[in-house]
Protein backbone atom coordinates (compact mmCIF):
# COMPACT_ATOMS: atom_id res chain seq x y z
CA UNK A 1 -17.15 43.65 93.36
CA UNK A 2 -15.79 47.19 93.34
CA UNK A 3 -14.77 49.06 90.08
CA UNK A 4 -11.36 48.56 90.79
CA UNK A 5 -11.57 44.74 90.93
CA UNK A 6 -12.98 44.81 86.81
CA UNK A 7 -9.98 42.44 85.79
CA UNK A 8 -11.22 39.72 83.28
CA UNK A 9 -7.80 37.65 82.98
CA UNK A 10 -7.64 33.76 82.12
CA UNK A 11 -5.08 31.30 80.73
CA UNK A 12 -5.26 27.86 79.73
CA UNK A 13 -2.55 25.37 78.43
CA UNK A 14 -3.75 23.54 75.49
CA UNK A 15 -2.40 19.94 74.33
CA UNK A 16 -2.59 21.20 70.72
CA UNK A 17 0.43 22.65 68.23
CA UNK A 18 -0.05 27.11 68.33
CA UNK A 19 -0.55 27.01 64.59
CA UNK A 20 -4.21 24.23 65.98
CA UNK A 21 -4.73 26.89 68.66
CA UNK A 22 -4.90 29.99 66.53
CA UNK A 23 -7.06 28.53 63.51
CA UNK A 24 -9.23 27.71 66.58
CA UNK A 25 -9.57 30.63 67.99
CA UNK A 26 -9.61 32.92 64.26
CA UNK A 27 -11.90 30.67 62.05
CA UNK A 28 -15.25 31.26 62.46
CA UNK A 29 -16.63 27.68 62.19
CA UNK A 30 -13.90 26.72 64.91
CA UNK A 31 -15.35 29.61 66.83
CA UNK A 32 -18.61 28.49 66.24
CA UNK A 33 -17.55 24.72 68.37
CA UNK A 34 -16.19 26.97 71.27
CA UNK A 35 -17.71 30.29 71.76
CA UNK A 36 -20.39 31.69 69.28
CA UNK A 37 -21.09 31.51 65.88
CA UNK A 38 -19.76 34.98 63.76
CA UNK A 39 -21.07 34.03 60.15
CA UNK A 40 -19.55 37.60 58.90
CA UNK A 41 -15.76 37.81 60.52
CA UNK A 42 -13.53 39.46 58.22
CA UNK A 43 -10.05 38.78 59.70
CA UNK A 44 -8.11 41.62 59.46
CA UNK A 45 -7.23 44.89 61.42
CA UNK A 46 -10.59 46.84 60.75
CA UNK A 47 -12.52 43.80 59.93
CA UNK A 48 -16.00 43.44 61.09
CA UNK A 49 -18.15 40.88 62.72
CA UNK A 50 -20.91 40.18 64.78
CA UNK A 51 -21.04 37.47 67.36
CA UNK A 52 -24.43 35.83 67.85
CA UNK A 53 -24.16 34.34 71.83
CA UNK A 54 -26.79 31.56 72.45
CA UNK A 55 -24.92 30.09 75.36
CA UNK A 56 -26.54 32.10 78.66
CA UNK A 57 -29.17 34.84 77.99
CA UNK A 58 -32.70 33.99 77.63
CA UNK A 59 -32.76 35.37 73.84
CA UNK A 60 -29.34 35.17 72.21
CA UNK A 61 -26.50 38.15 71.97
CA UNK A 62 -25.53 39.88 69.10
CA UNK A 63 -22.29 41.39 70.18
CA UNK A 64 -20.68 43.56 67.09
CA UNK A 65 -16.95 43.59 67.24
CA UNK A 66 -14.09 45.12 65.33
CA UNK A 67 -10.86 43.28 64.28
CA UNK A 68 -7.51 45.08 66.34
CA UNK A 69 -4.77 42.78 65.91
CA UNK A 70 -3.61 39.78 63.75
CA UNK A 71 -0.03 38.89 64.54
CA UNK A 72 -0.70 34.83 63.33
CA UNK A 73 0.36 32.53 65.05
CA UNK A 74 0.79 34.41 68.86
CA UNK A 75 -1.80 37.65 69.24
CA UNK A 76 -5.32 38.27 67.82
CA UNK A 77 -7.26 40.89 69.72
CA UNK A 78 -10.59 42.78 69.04
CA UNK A 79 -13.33 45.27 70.65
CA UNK A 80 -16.71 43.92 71.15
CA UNK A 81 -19.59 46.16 71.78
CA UNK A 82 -22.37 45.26 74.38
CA UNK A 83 -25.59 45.91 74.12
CA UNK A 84 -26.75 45.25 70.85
CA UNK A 85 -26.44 47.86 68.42
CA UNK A 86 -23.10 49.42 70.26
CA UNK A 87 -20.32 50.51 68.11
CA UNK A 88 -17.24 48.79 69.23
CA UNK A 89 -15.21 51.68 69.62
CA UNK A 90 -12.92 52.71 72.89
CA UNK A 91 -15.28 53.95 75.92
CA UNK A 92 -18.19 51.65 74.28
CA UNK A 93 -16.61 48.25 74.01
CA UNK A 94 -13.95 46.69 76.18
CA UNK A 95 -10.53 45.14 73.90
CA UNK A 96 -10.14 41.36 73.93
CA UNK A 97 -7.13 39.97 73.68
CA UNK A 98 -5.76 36.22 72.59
CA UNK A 99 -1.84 35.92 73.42
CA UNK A 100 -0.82 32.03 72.48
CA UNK A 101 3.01 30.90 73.46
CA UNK A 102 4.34 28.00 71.65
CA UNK A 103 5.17 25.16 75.04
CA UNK A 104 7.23 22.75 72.76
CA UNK A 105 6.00 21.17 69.71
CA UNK A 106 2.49 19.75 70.87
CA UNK A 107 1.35 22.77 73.59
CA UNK A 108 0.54 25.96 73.71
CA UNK A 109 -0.34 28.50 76.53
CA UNK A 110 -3.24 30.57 75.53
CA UNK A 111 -4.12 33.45 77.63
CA UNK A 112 -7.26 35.88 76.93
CA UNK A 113 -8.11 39.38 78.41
CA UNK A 114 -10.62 41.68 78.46
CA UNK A 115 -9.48 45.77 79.35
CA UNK A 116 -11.47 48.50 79.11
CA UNK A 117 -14.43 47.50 81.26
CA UNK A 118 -13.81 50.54 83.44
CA UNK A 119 -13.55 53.42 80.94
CA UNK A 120 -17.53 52.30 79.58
CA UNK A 121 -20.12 54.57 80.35
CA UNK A 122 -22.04 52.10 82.63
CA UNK A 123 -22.89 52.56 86.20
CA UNK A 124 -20.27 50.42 88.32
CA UNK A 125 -23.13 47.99 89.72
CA UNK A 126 -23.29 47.37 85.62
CA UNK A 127 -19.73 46.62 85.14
CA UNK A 128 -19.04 45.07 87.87
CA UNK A 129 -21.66 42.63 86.72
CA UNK A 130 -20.21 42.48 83.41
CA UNK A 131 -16.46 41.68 85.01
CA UNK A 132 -18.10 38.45 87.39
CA UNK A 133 -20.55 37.34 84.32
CA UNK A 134 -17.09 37.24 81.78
CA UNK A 135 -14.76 35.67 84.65
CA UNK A 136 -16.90 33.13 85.28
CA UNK A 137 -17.92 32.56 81.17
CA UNK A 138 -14.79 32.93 80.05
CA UNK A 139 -12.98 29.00 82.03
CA UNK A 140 -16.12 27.67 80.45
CA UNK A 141 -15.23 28.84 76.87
CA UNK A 142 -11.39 28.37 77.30
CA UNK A 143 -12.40 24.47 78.49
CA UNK A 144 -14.16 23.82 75.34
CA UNK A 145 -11.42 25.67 73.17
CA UNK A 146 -8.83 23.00 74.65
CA UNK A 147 -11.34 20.18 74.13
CA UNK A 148 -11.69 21.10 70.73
CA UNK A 149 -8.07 22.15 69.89
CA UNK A 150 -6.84 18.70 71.66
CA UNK A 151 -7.18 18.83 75.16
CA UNK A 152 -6.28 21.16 77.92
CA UNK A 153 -4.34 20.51 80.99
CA UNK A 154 -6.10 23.36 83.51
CA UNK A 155 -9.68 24.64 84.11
CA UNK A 156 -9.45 27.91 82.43
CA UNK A 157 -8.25 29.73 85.79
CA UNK A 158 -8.00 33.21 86.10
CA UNK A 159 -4.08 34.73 85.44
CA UNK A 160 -2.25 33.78 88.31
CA UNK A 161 -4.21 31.21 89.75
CA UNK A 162 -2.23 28.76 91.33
CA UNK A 163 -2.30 24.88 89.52
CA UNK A 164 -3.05 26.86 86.22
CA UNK A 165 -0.34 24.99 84.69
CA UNK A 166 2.06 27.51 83.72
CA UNK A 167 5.30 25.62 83.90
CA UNK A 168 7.18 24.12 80.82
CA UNK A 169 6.20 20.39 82.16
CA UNK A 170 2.85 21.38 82.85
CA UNK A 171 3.36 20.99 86.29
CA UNK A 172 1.25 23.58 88.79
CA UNK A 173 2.55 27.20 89.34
């Protein structure tokens, strides 16, 4: 993987309501089912956290991060610091963003990104390794979101991925 090719960009459609989808993606013992438990998220621009990862490493993550955006029920977004100890601040954490879209009353697209990967002062054999360890994390985490939520119709595919399931009937796009 070259440094240009540092895209971490994945959507899922969930069989759940948005207003399901957000508290399941903003409150931590929802996050806790899908992702990692954050005992100490204060949800609001500027609010803190920490992440505690289990799921992969040998010895589990603690990944501070740094509230951005709360627009309930369609954009929450945040900066996450990696390694341990890391301030999540521009050029030492990469922005993560949650963009949900209403599909009717029952269904809601939910698309999460990851930007900044390339402005971090890592080598590119180090980010490039970060990109391909959060692309192929990231349909894992988005499956059991949708599990948890109420179902999801795709596998988490990256953004553009043909048969994600973009189309108002579900259908493959």
């Amino acid at each position: 993987m070259s440094t240009t090719d540092l895209t971490i960009d994945h959507e899922i459609m969930v069989d759940a309501p948005i207003d399901i989808v957000w508290a399941t993606i903003t409150t931590p013992d929802q996050i806790a089912q899908w992702f990692a438990e954050i005992p100490d998220l204060d949800l609001r621009p500027g609010g803190e956290g920490t992440f505690i990862i289990k799921d992969g490493p040998p010895e589990p993550v603690h990944a501070p991060m740094k509230v951005e955006t709360v627009d309930p029920p369609t954009t929450f977004s945040f900066r996450w610091a990696h390694p341990d100890g890391e301030d999540p601040v521009p050029g030492r954490s990469v922005l993560v963003t949650f963009t949900l879209e209403s599909r009717g009353d029952a269904r809601t697209h939910l698309r999460v990104t990851e930007a900044g990967v390339e402005s971090i002062h890592w080598n590119d054999d180090d980010k490039a390794e970060f990109a391909k360890g959060h692309n192929e994390g990231w349909p894992n985490f988005l499956n059991r979101l949708a599990a948890l939520a109420g179902g999801g119709s795709t596998d988490g595919m990256p953004a553009g991925t043909p048969g994600t399931g973009d189309a108002e009937d579900g259908a493959p796009t």
